[in-house]
C-alpha atoms as a PDB file:
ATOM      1  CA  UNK A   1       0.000   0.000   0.000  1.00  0.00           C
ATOM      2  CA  UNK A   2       1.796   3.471  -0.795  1.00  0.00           C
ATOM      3  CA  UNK A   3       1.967   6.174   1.733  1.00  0.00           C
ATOM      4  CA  UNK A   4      -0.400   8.515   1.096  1.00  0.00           C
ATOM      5  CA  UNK A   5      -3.370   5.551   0.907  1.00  0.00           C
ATOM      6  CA  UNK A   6      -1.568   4.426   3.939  1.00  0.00           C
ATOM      7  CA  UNK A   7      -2.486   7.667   5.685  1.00  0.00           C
ATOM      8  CA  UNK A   8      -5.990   8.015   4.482  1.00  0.00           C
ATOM      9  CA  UNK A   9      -6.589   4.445   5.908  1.00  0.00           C
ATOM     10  CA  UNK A  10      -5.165   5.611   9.296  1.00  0.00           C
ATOM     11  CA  UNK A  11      -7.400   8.563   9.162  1.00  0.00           C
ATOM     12  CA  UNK A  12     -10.614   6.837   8.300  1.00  0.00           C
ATOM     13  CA  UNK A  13      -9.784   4.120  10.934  1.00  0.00           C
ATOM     14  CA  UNK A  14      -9.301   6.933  13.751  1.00  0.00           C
ATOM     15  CA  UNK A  15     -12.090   8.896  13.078  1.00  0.00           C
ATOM     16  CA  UNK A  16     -13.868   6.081  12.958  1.00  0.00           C
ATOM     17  CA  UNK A  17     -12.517   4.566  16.143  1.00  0.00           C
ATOM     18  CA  UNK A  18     -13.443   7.926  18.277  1.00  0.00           C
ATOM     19  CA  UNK A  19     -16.715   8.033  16.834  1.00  0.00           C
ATOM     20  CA  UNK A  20     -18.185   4.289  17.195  1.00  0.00           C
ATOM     21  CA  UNK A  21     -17.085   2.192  20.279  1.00  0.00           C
ATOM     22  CA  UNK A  22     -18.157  -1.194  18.665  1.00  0.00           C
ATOM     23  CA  UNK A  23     -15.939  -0.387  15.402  1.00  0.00           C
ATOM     24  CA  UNK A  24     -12.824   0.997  18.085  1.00  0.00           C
ATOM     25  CA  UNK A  25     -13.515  -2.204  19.982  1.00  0.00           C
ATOM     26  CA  UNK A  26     -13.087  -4.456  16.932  1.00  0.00           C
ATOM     27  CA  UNK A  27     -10.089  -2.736  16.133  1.00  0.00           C
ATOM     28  CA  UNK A  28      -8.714  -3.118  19.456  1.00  0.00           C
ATOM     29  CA  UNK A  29      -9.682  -6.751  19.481  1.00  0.00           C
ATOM     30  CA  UNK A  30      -8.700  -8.004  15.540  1.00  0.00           C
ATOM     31  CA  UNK A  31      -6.495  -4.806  14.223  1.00  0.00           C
ATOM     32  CA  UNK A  32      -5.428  -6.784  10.373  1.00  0.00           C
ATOM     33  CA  UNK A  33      -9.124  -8.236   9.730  1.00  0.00           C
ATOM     34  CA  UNK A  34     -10.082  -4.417  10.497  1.00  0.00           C
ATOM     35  CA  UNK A  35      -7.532  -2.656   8.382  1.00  0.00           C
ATOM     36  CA  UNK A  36      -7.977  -5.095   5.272  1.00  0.00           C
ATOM     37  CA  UNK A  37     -11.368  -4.394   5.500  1.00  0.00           C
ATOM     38  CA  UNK A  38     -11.715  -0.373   5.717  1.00  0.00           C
ATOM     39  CA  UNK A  39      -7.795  -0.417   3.376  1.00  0.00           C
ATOM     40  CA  UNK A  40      -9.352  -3.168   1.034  1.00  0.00           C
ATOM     41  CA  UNK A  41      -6.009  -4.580   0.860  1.00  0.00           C
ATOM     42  CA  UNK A  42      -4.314  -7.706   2.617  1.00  0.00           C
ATOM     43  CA  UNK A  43      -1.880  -6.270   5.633  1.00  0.00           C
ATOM     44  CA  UNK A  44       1.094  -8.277   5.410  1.00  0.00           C
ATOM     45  CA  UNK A  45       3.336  -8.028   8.771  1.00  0.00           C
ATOM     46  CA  UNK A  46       6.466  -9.774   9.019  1.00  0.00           C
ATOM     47  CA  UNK A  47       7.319 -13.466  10.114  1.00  0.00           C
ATOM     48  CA  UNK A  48       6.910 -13.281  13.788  1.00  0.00           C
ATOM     49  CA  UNK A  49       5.065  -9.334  14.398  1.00  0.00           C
ATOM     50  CA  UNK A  50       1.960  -8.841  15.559  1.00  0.00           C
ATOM     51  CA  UNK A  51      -0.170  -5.740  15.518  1.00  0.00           C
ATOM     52  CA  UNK A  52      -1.352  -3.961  18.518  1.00  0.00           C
ATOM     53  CA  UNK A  53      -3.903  -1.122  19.391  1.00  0.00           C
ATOM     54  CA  UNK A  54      -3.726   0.692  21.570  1.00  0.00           C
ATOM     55  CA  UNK A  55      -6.635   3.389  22.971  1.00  0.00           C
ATOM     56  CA  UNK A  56      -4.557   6.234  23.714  1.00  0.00           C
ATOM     57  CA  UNK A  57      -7.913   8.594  23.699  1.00  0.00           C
ATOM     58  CA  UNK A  58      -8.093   9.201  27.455  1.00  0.00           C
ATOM     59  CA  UNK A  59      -7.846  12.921  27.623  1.00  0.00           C
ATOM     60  CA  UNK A  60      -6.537  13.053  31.483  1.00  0.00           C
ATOM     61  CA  UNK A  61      -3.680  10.899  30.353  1.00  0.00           C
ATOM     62  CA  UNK A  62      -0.409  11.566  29.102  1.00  0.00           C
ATOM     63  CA  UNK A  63       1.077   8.212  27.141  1.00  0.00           C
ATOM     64  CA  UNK A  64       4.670   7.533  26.739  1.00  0.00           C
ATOM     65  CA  UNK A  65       5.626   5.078  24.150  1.00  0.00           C
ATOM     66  CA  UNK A  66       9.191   2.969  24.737  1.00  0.00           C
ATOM     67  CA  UNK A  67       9.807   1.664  20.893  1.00  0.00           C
ATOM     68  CA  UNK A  68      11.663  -1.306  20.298  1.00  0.00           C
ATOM     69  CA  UNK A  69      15.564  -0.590  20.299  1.00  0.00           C
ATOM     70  CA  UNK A  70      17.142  -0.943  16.120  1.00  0.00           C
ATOM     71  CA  UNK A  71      20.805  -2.536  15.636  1.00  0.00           C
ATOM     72  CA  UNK A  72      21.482   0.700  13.326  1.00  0.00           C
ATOM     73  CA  UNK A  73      24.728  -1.633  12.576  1.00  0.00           C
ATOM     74  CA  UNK A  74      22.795  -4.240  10.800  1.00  0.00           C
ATOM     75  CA  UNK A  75      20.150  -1.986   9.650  1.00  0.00           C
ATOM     76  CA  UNK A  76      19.628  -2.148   5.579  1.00  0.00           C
ATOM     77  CA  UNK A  77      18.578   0.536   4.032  1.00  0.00           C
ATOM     78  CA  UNK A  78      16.462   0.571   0.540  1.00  0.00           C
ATOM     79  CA  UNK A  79      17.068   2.548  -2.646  1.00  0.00           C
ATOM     80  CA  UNK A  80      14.967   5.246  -1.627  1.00  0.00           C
ATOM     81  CA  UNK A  81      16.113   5.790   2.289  1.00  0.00           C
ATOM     82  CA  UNK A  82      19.900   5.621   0.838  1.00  0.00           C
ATOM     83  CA  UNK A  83      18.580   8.425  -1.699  1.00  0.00           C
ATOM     84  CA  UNK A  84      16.838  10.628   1.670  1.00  0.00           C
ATOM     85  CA  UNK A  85      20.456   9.563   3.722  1.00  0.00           C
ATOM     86  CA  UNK A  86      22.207  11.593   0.539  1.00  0.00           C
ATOM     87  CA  UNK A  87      19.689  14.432   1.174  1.00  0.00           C
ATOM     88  CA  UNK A  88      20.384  14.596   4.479  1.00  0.00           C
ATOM     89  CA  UNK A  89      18.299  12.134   6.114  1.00  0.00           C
ATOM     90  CA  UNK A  90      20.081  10.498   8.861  1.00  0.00           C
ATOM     91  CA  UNK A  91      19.519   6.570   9.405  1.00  0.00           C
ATOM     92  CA  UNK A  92      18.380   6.957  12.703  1.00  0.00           C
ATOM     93  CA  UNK A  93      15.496   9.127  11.780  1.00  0.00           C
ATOM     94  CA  UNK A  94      14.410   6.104   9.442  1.00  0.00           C
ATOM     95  CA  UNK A  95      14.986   3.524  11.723  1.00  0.00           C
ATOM     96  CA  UNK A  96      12.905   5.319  14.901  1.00  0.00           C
ATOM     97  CA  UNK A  97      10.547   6.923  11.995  1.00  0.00           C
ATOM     98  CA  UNK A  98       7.278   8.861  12.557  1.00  0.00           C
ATOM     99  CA  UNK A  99       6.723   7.326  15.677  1.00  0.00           C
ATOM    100  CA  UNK A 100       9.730   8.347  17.351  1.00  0.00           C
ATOM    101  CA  UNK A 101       9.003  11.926  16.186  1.00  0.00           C
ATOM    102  CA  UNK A 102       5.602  12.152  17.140  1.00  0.00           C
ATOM    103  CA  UNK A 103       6.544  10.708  20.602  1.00  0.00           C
ATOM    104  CA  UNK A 104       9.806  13.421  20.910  1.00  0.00           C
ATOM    105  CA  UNK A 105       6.764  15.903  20.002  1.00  0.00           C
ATOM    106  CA  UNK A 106       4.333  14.723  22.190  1.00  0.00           C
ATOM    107  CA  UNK A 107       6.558  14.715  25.319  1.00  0.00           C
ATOM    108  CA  UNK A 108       7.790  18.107  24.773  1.00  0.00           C
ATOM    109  CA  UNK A 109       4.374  18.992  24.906  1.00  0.00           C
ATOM    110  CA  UNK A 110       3.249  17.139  28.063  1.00  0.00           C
ATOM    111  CA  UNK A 111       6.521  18.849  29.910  1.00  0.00           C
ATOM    112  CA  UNK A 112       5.680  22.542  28.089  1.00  0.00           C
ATOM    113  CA  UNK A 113       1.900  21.682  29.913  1.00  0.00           C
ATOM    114  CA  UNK A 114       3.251  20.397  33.202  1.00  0.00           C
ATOM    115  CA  UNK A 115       5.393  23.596  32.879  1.00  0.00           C
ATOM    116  CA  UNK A 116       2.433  26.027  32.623  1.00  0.00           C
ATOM    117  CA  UNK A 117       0.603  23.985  35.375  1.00  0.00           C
ATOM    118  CA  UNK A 118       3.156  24.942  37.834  1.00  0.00           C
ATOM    119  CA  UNK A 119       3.003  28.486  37.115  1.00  0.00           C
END
């Protein structure tokens, strides 16, 4: 599936999710059968991965994801991340990806609001 349908499937799937709690409780409970379906496409993870949902919606909570820790030494890269490397890319922001990001983002903004709390 290429990015961009890749994103519109995450977006239908949480919108969906915070407006029906059946559909976010399938989701949570069988998270491929759910994406083929709404993505019309087969999700394919690798030998030995599984898929997890989690319901990170609670407002009064702030969530801190640990990802999994990358060998950058026996990391392979593809044509197109060696061609983002020579545009100044750096392998570690492929191997922690969006994720990572999002997460560096998100606790930033969790200490900027515990900040402003104590004031």
């Amino acid at each position: 599936m290429e990015f961009i349908k890749q994103q519109e499937v995450y977006s239908q799937i949480v919108q969906k999710a915070w407006e029906d709690s059946e559909f976010k409780r399938e989701l949570m409970n069988n998270p491929v059968a759910v994406m083929e379906r709404v993505g019309g496409e087969k999700v394919v993870l690798p030998e030995g991965k599984k898929l997890v949902v989690v319901d990170q919606s609670d407002e009064s909570t702030i969530y801190f994801n640990i990802p999994r820790q990358v060998d950058l030494d026996s990391l392979e890269l593809t044509e197109e991340q060696l061609e983002q490397v020579a545009g100044g890319i750096t392998p570690t922001f492929i191997a922690f990806g969006y994720g990572f990001v999002c997460g560096v983002g998100l606790f930033g903004a969790a200490a900027a609001g515990a900040a402003v709390m104590k004031s």
